[in-house]
N, C-alpha and C. Protein backbone atom coordinates (compact mmCIF):
# COMPACT_ATOMS: atom_id res chain seq x y z
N UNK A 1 -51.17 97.54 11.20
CA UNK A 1 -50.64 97.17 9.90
C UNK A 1 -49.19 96.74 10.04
N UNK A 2 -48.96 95.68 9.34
CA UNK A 2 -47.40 95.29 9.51
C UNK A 2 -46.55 95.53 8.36
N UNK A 3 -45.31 95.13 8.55
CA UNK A 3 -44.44 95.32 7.59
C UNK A 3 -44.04 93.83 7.30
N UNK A 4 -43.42 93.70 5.56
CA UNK A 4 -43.37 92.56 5.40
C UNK A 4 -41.77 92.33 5.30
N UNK A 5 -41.31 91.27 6.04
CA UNK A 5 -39.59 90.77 6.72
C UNK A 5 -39.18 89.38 6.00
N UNK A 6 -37.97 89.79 6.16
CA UNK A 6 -36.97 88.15 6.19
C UNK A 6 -36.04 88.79 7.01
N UNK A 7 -35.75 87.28 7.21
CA UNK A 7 -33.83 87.60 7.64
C UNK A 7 -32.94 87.03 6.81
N UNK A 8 -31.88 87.94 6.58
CA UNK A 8 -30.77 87.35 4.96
C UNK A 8 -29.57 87.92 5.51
N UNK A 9 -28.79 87.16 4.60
CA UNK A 9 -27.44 87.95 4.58
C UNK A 9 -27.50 88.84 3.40
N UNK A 10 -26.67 90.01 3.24
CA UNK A 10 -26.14 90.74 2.39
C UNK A 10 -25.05 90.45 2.01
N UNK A 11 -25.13 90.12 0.73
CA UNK A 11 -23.93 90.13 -0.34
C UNK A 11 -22.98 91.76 -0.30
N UNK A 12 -21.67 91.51 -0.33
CA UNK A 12 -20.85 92.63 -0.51
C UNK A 12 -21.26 92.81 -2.12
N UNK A 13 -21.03 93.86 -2.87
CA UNK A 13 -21.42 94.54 -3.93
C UNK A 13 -20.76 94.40 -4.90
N UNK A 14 -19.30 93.84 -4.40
CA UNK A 14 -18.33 93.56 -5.39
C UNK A 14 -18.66 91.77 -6.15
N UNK A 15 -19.10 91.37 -5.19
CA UNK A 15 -19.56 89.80 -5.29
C UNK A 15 -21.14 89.76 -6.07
N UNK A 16 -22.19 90.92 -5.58
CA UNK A 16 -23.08 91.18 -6.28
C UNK A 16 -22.87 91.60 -7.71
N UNK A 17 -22.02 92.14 -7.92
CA UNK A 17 -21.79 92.76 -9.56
C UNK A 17 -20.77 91.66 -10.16
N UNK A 18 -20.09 90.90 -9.55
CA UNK A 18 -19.62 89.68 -10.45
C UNK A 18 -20.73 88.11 -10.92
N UNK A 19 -21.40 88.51 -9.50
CA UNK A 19 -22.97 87.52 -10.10
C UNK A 19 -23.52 87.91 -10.71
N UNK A 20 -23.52 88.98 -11.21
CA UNK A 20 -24.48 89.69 -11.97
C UNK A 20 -23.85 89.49 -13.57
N UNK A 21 -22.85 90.10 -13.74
CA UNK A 21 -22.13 89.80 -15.06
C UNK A 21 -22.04 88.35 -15.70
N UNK A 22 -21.37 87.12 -14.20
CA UNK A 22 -21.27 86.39 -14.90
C UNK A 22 -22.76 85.05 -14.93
N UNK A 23 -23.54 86.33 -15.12
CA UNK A 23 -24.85 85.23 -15.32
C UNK A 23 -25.81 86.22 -16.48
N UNK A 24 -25.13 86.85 -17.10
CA UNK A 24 -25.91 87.65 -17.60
C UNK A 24 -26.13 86.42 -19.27
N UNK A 25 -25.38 85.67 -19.80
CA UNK A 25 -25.85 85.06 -21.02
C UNK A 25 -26.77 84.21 -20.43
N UNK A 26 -27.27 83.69 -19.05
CA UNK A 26 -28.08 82.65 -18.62
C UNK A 26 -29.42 83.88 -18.45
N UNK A 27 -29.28 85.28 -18.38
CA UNK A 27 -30.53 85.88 -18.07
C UNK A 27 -31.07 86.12 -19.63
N UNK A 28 -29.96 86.35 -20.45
CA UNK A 28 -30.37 86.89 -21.69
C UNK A 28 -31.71 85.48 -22.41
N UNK A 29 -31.35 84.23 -21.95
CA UNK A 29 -32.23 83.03 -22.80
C UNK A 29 -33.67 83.38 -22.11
N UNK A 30 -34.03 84.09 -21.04
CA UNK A 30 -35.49 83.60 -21.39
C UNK A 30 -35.70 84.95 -20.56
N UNK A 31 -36.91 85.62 -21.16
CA UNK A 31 -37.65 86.92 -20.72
C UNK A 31 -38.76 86.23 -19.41
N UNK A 32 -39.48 85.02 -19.87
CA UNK A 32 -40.07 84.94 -18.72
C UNK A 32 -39.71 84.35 -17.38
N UNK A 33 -38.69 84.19 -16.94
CA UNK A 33 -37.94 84.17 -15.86
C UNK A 33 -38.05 85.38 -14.93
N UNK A 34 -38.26 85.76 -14.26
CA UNK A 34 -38.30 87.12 -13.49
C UNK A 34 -36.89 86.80 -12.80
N UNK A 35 -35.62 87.55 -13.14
CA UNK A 35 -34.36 87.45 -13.03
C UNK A 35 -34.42 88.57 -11.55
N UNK A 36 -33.66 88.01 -10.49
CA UNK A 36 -33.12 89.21 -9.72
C UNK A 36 -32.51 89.99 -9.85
N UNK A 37 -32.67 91.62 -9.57
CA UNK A 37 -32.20 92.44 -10.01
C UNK A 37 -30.75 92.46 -9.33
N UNK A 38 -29.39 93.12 -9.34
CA UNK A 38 -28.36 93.12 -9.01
C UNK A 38 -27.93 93.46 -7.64
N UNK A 39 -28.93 94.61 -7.35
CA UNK A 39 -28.99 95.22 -5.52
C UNK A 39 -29.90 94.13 -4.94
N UNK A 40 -30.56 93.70 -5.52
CA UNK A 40 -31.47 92.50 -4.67
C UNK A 40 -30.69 90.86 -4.35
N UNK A 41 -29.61 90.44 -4.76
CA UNK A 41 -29.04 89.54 -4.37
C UNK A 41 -29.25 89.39 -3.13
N UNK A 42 -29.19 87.90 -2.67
CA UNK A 42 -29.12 88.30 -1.04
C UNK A 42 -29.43 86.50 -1.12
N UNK A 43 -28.73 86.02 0.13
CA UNK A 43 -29.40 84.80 0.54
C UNK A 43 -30.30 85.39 2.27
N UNK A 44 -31.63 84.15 1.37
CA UNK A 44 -32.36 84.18 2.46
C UNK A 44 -32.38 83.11 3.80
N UNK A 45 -32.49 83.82 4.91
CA UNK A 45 -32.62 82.67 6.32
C UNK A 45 -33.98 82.09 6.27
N UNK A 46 -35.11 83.20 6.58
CA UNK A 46 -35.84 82.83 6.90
C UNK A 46 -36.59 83.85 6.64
N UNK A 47 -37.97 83.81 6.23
CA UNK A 47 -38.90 84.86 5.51
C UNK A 47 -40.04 84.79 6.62
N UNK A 48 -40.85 86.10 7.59
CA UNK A 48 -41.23 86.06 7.97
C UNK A 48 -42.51 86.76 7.81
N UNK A 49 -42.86 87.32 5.98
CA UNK A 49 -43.81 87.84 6.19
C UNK A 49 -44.71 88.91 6.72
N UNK A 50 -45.74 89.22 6.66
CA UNK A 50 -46.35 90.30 7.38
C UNK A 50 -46.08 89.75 8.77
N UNK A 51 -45.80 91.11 8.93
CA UNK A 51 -45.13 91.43 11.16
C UNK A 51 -45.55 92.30 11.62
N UNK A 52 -45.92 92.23 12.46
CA UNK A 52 -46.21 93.65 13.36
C UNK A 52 -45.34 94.02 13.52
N UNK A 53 -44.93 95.65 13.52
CA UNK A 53 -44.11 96.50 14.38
C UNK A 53 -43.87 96.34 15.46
N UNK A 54 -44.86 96.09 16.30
CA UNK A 54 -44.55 96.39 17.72
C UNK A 54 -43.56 94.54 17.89
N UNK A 55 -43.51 93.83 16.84
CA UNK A 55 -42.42 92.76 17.13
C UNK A 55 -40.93 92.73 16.76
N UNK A 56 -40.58 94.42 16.56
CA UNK A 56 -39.46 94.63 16.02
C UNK A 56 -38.07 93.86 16.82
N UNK A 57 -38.32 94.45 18.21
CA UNK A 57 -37.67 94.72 19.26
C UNK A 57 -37.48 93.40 19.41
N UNK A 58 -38.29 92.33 19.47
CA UNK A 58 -38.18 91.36 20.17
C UNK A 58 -37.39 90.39 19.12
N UNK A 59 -38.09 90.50 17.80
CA UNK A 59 -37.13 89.65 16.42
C UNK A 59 -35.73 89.99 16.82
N UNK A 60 -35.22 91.50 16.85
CA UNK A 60 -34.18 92.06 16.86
C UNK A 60 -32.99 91.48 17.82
N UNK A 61 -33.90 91.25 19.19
CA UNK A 61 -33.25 90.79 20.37
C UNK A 61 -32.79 89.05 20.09
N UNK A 62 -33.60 88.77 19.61
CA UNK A 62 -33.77 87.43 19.13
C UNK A 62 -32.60 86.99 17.97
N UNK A 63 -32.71 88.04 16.87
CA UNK A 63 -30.98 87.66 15.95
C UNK A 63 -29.95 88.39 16.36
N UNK A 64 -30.03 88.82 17.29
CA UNK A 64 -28.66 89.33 18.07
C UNK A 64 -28.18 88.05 18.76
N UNK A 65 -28.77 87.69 19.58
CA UNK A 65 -28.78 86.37 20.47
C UNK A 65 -28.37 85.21 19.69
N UNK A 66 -29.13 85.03 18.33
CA UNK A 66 -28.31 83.74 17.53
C UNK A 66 -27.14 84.17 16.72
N UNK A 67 -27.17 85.29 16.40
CA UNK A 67 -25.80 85.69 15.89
C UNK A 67 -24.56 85.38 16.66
N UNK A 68 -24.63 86.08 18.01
CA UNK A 68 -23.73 86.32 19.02
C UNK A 68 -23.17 84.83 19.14
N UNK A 69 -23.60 83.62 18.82
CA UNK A 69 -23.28 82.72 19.55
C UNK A 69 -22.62 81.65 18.04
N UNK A 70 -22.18 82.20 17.27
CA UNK A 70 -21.65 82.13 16.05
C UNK A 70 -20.17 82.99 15.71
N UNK A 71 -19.29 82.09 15.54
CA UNK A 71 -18.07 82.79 14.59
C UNK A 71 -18.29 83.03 13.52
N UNK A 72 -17.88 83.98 12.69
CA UNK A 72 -17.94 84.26 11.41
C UNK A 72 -16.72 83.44 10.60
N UNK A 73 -17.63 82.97 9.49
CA UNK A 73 -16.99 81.93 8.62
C UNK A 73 -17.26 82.65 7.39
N UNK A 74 -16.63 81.63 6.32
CA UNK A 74 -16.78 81.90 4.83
C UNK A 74 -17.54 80.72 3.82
N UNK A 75 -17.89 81.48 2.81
CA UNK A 75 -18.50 80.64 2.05
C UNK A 75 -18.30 81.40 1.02
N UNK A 76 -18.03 79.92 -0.54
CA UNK A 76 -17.86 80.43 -1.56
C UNK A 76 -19.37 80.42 -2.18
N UNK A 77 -19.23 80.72 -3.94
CA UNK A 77 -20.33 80.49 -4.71
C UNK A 77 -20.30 79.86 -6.21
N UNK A 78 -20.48 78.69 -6.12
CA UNK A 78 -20.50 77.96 -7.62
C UNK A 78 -21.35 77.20 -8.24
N UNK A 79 -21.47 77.49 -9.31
CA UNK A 79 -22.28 76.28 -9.85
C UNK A 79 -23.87 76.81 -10.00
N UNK A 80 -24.42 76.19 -10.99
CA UNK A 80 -25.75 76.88 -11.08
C UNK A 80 -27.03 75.71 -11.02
N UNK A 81 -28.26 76.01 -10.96
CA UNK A 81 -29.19 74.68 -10.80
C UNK A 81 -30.38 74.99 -10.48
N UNK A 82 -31.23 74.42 -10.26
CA UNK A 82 -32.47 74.67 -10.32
C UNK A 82 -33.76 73.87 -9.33
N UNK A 83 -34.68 74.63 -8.71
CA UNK A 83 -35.36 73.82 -8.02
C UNK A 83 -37.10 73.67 -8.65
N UNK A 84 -37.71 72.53 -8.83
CA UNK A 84 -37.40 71.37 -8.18
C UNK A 84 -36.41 70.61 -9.33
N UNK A 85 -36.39 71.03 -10.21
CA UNK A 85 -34.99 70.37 -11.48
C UNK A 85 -35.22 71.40 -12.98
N UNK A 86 -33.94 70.90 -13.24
CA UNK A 86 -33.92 71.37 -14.51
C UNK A 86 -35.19 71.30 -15.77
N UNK A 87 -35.67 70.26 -15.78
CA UNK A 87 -36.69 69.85 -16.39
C UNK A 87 -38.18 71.09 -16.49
N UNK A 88 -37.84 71.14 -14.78
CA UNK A 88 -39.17 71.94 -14.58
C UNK A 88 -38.88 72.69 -13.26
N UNK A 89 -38.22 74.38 -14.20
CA UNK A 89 -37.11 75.17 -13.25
C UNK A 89 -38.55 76.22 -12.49
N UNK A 90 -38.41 75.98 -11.11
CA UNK A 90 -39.25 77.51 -10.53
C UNK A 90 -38.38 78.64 -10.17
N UNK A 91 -37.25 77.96 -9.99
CA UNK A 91 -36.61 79.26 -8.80
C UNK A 91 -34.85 78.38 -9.28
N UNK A 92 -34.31 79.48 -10.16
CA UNK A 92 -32.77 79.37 -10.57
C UNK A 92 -32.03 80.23 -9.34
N UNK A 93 -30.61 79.18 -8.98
CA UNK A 93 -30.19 79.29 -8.17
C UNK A 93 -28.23 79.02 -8.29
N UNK A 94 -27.48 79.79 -7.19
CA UNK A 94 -26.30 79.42 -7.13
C UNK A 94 -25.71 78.40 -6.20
N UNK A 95 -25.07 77.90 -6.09
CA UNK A 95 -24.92 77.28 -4.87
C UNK A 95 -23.47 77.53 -4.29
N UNK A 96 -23.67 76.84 -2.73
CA UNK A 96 -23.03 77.46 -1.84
C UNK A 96 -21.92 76.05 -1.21
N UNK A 97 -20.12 77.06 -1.44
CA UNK A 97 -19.70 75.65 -0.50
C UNK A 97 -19.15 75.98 0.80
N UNK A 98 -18.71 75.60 1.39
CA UNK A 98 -18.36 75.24 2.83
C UNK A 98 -19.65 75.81 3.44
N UNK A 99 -21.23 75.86 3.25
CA UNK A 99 -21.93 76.03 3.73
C UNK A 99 -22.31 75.57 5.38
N UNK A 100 -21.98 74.50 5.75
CA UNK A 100 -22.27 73.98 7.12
C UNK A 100 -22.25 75.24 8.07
N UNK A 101 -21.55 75.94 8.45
CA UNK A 101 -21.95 76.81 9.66
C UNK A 101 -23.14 77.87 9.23
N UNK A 102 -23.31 78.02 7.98
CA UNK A 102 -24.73 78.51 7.30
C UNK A 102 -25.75 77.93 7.82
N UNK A 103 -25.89 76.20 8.07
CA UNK A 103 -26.62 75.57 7.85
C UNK A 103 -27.13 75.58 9.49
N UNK A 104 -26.24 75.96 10.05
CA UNK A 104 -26.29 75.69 11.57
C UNK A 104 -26.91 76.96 11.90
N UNK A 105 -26.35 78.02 11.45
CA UNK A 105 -26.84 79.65 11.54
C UNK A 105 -28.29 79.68 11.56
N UNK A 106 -28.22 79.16 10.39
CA UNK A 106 -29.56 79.27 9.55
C UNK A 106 -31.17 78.54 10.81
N UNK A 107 -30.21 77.38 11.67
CA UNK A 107 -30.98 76.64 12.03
C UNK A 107 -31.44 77.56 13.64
N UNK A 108 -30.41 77.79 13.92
CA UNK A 108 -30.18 78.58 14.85
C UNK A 108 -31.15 79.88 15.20
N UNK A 109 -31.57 80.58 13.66
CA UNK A 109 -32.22 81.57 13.88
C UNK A 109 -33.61 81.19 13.65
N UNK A 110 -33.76 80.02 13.15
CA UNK A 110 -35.15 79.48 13.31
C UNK A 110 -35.69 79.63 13.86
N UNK A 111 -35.14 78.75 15.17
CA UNK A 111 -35.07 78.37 16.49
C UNK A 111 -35.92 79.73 17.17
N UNK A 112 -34.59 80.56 17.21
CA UNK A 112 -35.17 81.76 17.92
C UNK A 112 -36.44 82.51 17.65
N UNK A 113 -36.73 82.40 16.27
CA UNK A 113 -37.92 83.17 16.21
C UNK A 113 -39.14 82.04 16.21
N UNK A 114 -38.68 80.80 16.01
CA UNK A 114 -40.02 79.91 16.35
C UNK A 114 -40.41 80.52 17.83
N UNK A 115 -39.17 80.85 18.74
CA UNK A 115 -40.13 80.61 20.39
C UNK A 115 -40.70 82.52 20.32
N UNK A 116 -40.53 83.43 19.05
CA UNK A 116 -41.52 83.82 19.42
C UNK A 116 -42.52 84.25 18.48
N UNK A 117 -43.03 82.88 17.99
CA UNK A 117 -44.76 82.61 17.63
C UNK A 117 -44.43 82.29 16.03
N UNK A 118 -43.14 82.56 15.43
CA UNK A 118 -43.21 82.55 13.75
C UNK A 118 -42.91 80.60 13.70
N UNK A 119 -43.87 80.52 12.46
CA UNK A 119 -44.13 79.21 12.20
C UNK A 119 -42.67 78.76 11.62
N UNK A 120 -42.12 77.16 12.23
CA UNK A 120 -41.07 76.72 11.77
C UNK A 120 -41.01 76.26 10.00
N UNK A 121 -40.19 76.22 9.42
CA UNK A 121 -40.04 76.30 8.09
C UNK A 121 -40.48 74.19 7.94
N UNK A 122 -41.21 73.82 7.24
CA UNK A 122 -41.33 72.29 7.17
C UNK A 122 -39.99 71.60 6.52
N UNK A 123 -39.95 72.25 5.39
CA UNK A 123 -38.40 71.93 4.60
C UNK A 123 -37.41 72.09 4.88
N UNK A 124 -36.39 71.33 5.26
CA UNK A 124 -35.02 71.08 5.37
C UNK A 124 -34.57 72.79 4.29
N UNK A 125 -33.73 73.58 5.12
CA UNK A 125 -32.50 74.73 4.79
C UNK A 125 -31.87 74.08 3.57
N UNK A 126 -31.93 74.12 2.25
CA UNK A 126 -30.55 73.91 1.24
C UNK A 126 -30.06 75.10 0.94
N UNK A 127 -28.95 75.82 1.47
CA UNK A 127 -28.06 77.13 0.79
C UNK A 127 -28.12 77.36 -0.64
N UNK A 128 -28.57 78.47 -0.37
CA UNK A 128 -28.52 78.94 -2.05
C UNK A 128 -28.72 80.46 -2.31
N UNK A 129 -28.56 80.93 -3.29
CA UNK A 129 -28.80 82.44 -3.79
C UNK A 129 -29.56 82.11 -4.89
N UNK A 130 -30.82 82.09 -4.60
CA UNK A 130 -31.85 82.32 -5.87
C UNK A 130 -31.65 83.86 -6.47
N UNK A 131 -31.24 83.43 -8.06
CA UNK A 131 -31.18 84.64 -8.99
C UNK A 131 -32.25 84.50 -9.94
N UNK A 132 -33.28 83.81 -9.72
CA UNK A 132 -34.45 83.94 -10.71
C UNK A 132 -35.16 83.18 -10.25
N UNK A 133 -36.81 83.44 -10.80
CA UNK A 133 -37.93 82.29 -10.28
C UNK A 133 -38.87 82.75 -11.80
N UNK A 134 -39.29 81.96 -11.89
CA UNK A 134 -39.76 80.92 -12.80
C UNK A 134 -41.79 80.82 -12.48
N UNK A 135 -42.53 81.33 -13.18
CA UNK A 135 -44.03 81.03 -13.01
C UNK A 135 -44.41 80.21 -14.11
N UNK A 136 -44.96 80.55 -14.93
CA UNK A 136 -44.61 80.02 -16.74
C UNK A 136 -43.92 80.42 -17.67
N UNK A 137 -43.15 78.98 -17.60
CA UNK A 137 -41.82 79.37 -18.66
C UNK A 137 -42.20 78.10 -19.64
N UNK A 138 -41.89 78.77 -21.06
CA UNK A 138 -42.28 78.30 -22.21
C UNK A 138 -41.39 76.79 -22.10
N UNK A 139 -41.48 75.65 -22.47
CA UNK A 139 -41.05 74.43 -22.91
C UNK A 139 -39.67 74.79 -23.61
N UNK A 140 -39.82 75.57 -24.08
CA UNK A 140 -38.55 75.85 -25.15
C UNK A 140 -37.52 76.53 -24.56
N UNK A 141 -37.94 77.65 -23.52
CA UNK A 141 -37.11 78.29 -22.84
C UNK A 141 -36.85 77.65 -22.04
N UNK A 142 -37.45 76.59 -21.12
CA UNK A 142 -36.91 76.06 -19.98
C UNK A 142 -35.85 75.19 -20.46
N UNK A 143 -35.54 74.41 -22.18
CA UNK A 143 -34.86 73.25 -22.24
C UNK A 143 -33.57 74.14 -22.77
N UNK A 144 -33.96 75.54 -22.94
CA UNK A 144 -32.24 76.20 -23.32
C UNK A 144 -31.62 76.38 -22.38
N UNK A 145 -32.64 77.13 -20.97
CA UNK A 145 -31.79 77.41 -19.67
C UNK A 145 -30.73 76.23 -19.41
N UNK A 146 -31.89 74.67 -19.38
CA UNK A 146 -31.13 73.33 -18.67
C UNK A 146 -29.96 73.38 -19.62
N UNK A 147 -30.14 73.23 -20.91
CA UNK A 147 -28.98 73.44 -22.10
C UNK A 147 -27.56 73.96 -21.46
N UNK A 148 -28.04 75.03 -21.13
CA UNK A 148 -26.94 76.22 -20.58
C UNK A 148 -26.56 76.28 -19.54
N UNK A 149 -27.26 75.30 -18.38
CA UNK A 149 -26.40 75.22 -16.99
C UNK A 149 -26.11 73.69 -17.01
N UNK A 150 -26.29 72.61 -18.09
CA UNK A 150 -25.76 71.59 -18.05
C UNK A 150 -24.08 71.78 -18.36
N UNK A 151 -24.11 72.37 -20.26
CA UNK A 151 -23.32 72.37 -20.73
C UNK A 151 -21.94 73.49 -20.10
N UNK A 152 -22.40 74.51 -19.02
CA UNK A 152 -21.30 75.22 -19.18
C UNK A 152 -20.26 74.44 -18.15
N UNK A 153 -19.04 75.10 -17.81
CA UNK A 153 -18.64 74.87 -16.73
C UNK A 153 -18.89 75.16 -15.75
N UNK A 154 -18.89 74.44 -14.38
CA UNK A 154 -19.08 75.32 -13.11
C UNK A 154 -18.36 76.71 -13.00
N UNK A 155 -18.92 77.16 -12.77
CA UNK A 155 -18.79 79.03 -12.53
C UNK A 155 -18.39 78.96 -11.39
N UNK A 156 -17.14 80.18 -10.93
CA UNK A 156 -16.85 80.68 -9.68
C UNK A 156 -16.99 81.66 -9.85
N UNK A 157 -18.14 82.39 -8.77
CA UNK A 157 -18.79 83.23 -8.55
C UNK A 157 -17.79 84.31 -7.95
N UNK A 158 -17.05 83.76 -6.76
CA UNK A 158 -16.45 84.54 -5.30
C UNK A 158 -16.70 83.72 -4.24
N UNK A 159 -16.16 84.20 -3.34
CA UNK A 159 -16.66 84.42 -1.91
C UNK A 159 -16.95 85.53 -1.21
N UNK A 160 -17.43 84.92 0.23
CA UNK A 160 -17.40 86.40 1.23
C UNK A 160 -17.56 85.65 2.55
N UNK A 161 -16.97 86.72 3.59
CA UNK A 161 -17.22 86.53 4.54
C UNK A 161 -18.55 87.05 5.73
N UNK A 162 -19.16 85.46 6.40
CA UNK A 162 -20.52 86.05 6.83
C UNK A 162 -20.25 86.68 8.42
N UNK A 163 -20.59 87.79 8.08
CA UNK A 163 -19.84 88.40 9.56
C UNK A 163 -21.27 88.85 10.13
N UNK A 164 -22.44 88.85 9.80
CA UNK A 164 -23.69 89.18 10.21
C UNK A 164 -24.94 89.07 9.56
N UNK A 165 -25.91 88.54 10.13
CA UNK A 165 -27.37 88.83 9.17
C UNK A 165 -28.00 89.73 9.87
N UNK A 166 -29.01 90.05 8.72
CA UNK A 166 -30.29 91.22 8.71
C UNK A 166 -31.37 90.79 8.75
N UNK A 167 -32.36 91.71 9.11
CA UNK A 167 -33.79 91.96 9.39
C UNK A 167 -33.81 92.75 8.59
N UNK A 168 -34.53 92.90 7.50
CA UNK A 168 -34.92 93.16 6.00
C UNK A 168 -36.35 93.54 6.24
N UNK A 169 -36.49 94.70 5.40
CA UNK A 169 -38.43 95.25 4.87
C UNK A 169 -38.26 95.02 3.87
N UNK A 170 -39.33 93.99 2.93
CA UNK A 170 -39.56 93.76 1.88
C UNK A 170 -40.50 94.89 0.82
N UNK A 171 -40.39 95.78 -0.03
CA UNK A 171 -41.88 96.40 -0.19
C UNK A 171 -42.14 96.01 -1.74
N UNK A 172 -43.03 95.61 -2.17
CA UNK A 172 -43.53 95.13 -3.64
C UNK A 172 -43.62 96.27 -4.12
N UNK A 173 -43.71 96.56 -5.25
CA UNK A 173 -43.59 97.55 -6.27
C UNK A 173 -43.69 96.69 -7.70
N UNK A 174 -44.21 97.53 -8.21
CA UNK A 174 -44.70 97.02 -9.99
C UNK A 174 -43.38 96.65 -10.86
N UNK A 175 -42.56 97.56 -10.37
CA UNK A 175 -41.24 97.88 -11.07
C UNK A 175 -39.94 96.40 -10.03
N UNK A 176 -40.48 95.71 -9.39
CA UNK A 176 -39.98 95.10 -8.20
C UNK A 176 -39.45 95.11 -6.81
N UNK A 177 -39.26 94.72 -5.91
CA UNK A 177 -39.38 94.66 -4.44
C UNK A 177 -37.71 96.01 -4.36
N UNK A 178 -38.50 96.45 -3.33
CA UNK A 178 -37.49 97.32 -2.73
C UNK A 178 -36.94 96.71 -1.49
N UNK A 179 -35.85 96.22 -1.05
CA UNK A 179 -35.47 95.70 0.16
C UNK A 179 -34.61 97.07 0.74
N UNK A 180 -35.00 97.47 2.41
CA UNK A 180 -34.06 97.87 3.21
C UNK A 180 -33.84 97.37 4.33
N UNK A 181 -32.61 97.16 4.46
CA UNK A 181 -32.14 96.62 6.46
C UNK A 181 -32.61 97.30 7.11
N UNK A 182 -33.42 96.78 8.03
CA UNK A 182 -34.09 97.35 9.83
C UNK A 182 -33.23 97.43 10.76
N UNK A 183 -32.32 95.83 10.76
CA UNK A 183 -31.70 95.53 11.90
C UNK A 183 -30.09 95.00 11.50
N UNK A 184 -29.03 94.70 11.67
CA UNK A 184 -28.15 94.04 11.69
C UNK A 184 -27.53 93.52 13.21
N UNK A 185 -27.50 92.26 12.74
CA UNK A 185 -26.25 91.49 14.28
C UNK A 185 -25.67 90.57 13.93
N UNK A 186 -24.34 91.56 14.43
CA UNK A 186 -22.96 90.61 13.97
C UNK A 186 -22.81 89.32 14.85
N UNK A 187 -21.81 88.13 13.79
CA UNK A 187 -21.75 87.04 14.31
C UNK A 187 -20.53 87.18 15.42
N UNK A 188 -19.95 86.44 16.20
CA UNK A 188 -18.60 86.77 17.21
C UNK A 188 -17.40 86.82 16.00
N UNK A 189 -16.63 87.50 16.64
CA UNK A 189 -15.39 87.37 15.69
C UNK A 189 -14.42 86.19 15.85
């Protein structure tokens, strides 16, 4: 039996509770949005799904290795948006700037766990912190959200600095996903 993984960064808590506040009139417009909860922030690398255990060791060895070969950089958070558009939102999102060494990170740890056996992602990496996803959302609610991330101003979220990603257990629950870190490896200083 396996356990179900990603690899993400962790948001510092102080940056989690200012995303949280300052998106709370964009959570209040629509109930059927399934909004992320505040400890669940997190950008994701790469989602790997049911895993065997016995592939702990080797994932582990594997984002140590792409970490290690990375300086730690920064990235801010602004601006809000939606994929595949506003029109017709699945998955509400923040976005990310000076992202590029993200993008490289990101590509980096692909890499590593493609060579051992996890399927490469088809879609091009766009940085982001999804804070909500979207199954059926009423016509009416979807044109207040767009309303409300057209009309406001871009939002500054924060920053932080990415000094390491995780190996994450995902567990579903009725009440929503419980995430805990397995693994951490820091990037070089």
């Amino acid at each position: 039996m396996g356990i179900r993984c990603f690899v993400a960064l962790e948001l510092p808590d102080d940056l989690k509770r200012n995303i949280h506040d300052q998106t709370a009139e964009l959570r209040a417009i629509s109930r059927s949005v399934k909004w992320v909860s505040q400890q669940n922030l997190h950008i994701t690398l790469k989602f790997l799904g049911d895993t065997d255990e016995a592939m702990l060791g080797g994932i582990e060895a594997a984002l140590k290795q792409a970490a290690g070969s990375h300086k730690q950089f920064s990235i801010s958070f602004e601006g809000l948006g939606a994929f595949p558009n506003l029109k017709r939102p699945r998955v509400f999102w923040i976005g990310e700037r000076g992202a590029e060494p993200l993008v490289r990170l990101q590509k980096d740890v692909e890499a590593s766990l493609a060579a051992l056996g996890f399927e490469p992602e088809e879609r091009a990496f766009r940085p982001h912190l999804t804070i909500g996803r979207a199954k059926d959302i009423r016509p009416i609610e979807a044109r207040k959200l767009a309303d409300y991330m057209e009309k406001s101003p871009p939002a500054q979220y924060g920053e932080m600095v990415v000094s390491g990603i995780c190996l994450m257990r995902s567990d579903l629950r009725p009440q929503g996903p419980i995430y805990t870190r397995l693994v951490s490896s820091q990037l070089a200083q």
